[in-house]
N, C-alpha and C. Protein backbone atom coordinates (compact mmCIF):
# COMPACT_ATOMS: atom_id res chain seq x y z
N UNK A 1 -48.54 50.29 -44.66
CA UNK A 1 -48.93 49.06 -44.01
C UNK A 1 -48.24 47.84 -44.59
N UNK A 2 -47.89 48.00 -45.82
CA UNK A 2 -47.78 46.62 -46.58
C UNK A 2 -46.06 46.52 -45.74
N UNK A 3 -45.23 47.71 -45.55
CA UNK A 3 -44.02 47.31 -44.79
C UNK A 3 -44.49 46.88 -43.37
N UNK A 4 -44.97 47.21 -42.70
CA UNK A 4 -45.13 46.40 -41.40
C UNK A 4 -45.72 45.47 -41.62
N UNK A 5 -46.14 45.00 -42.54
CA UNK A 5 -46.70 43.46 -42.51
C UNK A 5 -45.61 42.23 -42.81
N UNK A 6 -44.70 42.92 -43.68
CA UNK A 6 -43.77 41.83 -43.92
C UNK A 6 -42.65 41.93 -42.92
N UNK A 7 -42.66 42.99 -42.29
CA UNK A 7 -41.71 43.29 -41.00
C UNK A 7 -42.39 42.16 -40.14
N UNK A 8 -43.57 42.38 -39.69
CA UNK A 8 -43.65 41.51 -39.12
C UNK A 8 -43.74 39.98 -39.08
N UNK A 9 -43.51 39.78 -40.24
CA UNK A 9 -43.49 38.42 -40.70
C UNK A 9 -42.44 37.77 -40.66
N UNK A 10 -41.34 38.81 -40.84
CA UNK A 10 -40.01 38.47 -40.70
C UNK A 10 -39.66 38.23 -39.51
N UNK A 11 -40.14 38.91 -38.28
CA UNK A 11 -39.97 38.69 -37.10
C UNK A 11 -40.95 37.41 -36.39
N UNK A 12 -41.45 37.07 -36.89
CA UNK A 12 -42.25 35.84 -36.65
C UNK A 12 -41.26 34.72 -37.65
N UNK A 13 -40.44 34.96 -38.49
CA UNK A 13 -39.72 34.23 -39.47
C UNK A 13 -38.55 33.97 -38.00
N UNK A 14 -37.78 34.96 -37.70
CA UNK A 14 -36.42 35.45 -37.05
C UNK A 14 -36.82 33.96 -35.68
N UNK A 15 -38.66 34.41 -35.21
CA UNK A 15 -38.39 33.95 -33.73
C UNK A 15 -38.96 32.52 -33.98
N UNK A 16 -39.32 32.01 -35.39
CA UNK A 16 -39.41 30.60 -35.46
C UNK A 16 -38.08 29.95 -35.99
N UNK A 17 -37.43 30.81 -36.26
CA UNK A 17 -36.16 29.80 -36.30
C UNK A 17 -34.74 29.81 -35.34
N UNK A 18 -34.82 31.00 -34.46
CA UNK A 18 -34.78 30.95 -32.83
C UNK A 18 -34.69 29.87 -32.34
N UNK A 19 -36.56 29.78 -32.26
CA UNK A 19 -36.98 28.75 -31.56
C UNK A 19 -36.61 27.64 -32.40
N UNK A 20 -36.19 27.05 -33.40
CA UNK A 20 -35.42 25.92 -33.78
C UNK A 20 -34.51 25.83 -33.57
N UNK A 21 -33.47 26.80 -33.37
CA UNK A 21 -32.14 26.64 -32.89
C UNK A 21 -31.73 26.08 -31.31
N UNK A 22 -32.89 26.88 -31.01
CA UNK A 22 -33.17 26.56 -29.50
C UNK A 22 -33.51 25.28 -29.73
N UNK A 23 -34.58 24.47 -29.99
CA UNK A 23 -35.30 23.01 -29.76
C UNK A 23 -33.93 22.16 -30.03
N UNK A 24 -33.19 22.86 -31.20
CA UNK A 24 -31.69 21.92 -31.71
C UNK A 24 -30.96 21.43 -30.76
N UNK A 25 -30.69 22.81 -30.06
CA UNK A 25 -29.37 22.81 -28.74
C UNK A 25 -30.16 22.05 -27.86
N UNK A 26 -31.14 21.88 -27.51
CA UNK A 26 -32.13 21.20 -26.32
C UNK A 26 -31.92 20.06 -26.74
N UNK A 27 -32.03 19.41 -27.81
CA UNK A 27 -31.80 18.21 -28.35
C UNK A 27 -30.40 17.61 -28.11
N UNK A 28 -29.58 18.43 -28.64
CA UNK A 28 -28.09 18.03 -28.18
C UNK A 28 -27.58 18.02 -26.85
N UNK A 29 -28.42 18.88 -26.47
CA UNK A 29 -28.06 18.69 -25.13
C UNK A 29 -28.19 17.23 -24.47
N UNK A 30 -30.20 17.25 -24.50
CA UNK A 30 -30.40 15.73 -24.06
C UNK A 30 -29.68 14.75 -24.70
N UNK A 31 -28.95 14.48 -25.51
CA UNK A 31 -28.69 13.63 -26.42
C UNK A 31 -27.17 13.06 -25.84
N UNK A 32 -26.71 14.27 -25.30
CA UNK A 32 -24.95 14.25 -24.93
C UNK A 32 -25.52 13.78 -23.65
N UNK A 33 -26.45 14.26 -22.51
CA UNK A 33 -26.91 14.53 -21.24
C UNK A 33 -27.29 12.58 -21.36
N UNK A 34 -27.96 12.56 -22.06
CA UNK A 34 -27.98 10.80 -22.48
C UNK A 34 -27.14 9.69 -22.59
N UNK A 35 -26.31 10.51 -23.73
CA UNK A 35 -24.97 9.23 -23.74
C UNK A 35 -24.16 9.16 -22.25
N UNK A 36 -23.56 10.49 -21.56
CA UNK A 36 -22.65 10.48 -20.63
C UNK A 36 -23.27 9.43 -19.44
N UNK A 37 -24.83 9.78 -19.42
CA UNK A 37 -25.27 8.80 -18.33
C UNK A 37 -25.34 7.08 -18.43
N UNK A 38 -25.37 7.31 -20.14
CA UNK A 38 -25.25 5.73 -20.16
C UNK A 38 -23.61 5.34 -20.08
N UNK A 39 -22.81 6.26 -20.71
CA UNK A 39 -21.25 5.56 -19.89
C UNK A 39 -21.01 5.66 -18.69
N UNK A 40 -21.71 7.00 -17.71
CA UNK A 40 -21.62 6.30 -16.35
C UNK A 40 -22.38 5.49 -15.52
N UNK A 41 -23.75 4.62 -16.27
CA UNK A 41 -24.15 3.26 -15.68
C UNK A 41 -23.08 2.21 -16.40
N UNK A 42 -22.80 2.22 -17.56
CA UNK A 42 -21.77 1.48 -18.05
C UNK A 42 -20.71 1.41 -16.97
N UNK A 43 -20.04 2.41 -16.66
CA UNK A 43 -18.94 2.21 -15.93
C UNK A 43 -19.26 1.83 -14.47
N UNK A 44 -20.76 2.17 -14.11
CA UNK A 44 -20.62 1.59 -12.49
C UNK A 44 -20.89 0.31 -12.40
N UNK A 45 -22.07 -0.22 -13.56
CA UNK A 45 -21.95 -1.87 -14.11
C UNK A 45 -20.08 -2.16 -13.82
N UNK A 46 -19.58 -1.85 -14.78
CA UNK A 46 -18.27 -2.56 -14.61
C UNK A 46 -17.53 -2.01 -13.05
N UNK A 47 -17.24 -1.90 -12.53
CA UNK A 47 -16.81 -1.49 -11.16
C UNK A 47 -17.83 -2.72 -10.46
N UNK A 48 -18.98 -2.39 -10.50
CA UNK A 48 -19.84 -3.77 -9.49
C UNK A 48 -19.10 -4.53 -10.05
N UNK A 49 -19.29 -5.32 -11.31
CA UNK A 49 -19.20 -6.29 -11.75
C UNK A 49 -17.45 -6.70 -11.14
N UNK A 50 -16.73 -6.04 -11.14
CA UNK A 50 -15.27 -6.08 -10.58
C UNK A 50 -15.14 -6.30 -9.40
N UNK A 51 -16.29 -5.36 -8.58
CA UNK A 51 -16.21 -5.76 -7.05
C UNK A 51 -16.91 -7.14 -6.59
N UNK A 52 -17.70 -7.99 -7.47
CA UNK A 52 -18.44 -9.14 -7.16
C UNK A 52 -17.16 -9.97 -7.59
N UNK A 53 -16.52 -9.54 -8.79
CA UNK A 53 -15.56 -10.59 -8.83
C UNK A 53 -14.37 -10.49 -7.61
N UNK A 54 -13.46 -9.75 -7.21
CA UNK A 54 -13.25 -9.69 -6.53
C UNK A 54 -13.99 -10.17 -4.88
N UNK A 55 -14.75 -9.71 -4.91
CA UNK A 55 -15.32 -10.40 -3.20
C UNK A 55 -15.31 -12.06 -3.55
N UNK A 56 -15.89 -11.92 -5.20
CA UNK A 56 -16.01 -13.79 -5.10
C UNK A 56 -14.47 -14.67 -4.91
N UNK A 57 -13.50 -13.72 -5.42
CA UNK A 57 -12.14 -14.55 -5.13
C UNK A 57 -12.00 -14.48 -3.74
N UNK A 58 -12.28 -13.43 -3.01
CA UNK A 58 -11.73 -13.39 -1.86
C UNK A 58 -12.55 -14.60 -0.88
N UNK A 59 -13.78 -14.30 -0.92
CA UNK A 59 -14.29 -15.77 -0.43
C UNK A 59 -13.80 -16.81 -0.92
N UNK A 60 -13.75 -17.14 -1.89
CA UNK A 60 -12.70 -18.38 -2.42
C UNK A 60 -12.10 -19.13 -1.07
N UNK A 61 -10.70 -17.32 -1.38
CA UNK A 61 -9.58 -17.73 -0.84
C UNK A 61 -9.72 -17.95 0.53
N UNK A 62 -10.34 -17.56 1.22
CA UNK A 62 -10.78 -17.08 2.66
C UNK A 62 -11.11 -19.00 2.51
N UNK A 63 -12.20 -19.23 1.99
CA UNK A 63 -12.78 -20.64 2.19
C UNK A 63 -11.79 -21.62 2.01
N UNK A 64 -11.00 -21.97 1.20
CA UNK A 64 -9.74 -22.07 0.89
C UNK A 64 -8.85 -22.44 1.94
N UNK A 65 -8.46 -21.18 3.14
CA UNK A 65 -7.84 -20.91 4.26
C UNK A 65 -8.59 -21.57 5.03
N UNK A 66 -9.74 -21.39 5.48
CA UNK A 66 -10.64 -21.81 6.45
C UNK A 66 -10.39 -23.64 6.46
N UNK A 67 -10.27 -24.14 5.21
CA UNK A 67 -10.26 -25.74 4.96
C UNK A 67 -8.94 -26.06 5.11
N UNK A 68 -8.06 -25.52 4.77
CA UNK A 68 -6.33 -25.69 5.16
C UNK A 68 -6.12 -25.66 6.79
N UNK A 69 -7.40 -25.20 7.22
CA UNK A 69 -6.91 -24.59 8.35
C UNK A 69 -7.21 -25.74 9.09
N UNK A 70 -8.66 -26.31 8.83
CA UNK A 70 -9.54 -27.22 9.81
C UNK A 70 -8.53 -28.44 9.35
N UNK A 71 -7.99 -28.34 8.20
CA UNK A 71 -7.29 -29.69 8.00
C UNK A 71 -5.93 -29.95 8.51
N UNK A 72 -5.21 -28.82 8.82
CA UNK A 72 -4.10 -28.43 10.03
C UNK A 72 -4.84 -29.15 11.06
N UNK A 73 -5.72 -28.62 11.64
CA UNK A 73 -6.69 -28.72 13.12
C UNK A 73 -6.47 -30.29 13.27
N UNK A 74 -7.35 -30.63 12.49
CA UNK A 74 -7.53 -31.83 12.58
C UNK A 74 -6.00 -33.22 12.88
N UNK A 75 -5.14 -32.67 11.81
CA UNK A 75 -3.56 -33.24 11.40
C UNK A 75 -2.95 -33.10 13.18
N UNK A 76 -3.20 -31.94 13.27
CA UNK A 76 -2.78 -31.45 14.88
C UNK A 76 -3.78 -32.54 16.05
N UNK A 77 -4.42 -32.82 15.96
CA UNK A 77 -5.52 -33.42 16.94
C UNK A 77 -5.13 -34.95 16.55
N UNK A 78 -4.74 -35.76 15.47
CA UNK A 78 -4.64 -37.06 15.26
C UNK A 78 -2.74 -37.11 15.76
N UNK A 79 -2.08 -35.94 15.85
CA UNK A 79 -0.50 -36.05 16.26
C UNK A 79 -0.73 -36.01 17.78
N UNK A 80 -1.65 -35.26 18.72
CA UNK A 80 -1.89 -35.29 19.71
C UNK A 80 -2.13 -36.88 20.40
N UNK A 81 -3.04 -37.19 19.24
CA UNK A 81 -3.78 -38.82 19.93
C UNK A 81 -2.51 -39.51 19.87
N UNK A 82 -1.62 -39.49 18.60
CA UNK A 82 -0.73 -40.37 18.70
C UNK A 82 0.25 -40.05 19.89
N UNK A 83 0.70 -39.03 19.76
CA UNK A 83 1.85 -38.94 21.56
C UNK A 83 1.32 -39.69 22.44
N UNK A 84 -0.38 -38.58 22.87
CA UNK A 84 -1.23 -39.70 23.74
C UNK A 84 -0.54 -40.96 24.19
N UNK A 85 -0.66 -41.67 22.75
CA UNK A 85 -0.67 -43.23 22.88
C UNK A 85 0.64 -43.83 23.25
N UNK A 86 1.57 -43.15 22.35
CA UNK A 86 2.84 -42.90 22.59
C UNK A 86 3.25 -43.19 24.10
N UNK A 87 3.26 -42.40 24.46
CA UNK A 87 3.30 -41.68 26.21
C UNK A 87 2.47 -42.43 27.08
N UNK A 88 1.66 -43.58 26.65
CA UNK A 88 0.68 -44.25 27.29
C UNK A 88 1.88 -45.53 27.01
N UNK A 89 2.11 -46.29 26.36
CA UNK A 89 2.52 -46.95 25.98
C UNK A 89 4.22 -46.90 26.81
N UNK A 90 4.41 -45.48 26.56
CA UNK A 90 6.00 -45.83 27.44
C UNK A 90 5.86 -45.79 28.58
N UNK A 91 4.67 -45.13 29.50
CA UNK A 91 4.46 -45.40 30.44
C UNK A 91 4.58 -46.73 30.95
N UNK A 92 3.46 -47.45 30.22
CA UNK A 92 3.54 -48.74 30.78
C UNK A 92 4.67 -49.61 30.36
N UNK A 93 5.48 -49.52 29.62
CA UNK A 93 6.95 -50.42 29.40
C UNK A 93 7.60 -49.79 30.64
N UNK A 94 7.56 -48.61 31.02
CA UNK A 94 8.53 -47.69 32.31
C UNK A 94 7.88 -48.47 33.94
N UNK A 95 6.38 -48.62 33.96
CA UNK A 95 5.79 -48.63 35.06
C UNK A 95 6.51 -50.80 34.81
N UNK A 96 6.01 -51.65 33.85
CA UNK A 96 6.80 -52.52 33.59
C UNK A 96 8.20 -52.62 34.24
N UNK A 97 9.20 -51.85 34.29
CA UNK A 97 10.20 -52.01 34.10
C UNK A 97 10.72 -51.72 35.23
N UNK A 98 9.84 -50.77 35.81
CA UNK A 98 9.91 -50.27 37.94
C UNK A 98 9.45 -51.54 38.57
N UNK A 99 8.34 -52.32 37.94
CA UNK A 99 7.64 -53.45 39.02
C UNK A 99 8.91 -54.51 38.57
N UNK A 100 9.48 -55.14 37.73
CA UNK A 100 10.50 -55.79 37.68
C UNK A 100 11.31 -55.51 38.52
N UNK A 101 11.92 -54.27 38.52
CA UNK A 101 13.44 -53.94 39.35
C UNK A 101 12.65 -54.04 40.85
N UNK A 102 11.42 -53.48 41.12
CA UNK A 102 10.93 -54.05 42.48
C UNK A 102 10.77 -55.42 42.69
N UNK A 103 10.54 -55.62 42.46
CA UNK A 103 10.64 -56.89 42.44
C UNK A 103 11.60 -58.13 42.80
N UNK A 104 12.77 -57.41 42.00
CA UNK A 104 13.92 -58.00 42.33
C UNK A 104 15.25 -57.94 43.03
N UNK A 105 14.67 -56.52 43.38
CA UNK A 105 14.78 -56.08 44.75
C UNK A 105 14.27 -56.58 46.30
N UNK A 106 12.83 -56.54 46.11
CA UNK A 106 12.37 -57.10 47.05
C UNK A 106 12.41 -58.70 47.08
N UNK A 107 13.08 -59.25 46.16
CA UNK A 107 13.25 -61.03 45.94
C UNK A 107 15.21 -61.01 46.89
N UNK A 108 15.76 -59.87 46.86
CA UNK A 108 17.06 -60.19 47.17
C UNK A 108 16.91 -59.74 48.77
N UNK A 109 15.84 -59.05 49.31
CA UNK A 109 15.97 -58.94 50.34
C UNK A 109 15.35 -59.50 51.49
């Protein structure tokens, strides 16, 4: 008896330190299973953070364009008024310049 008692003790020795080897690797596991997930929130943090910067330049630039643009618009709309006036103006020196020659036309005849 006294050998199966320490036999079995040994095997209660064998499967408690098993089971530590085991709890070890479980540990390392979670531990690695831990870090990798925090470098890949790390890395999707940085990717957002890249894509906000990015969208924010691009609105920028976009806004940027949009104000170059209205300020074209506008540059274009005050060159318009001026021909306008232009063209109003030679009109009437031209329409001027027909009632004269009628005029003196109809004075010679």
């Amino acid at each position: 008896r006294g050998g199966e008692s320490s036999s079995t003790e040994e095997e209660k020795l064998r499967e408690k330190e098993c089971a530590e080897k085991e709890e070890r690797r479980a540990r390392l596991a979670r531990k690695k299973a831990a870090k990798e997930l925090e470098q890949a929130i790390s890395s999707y943090d940085r990717e957002v953070g890249e894509a906000r910067k990015e969208r924010r330049a691009k609105n920028k630039a976009e806004e940027a364009i949009e104000k170059a643009l209205k300020e074209v618009e506008r540059e274009l709309e005050e060159v318009k008024l001026e021909n306008d006036r232009e063209e109003g103006e030679e009109k009437a020196r031209n329409d001027a310049v027909a009632d004269g020659l009628n005029r003196a036309r109809a004075a010679r005849v």
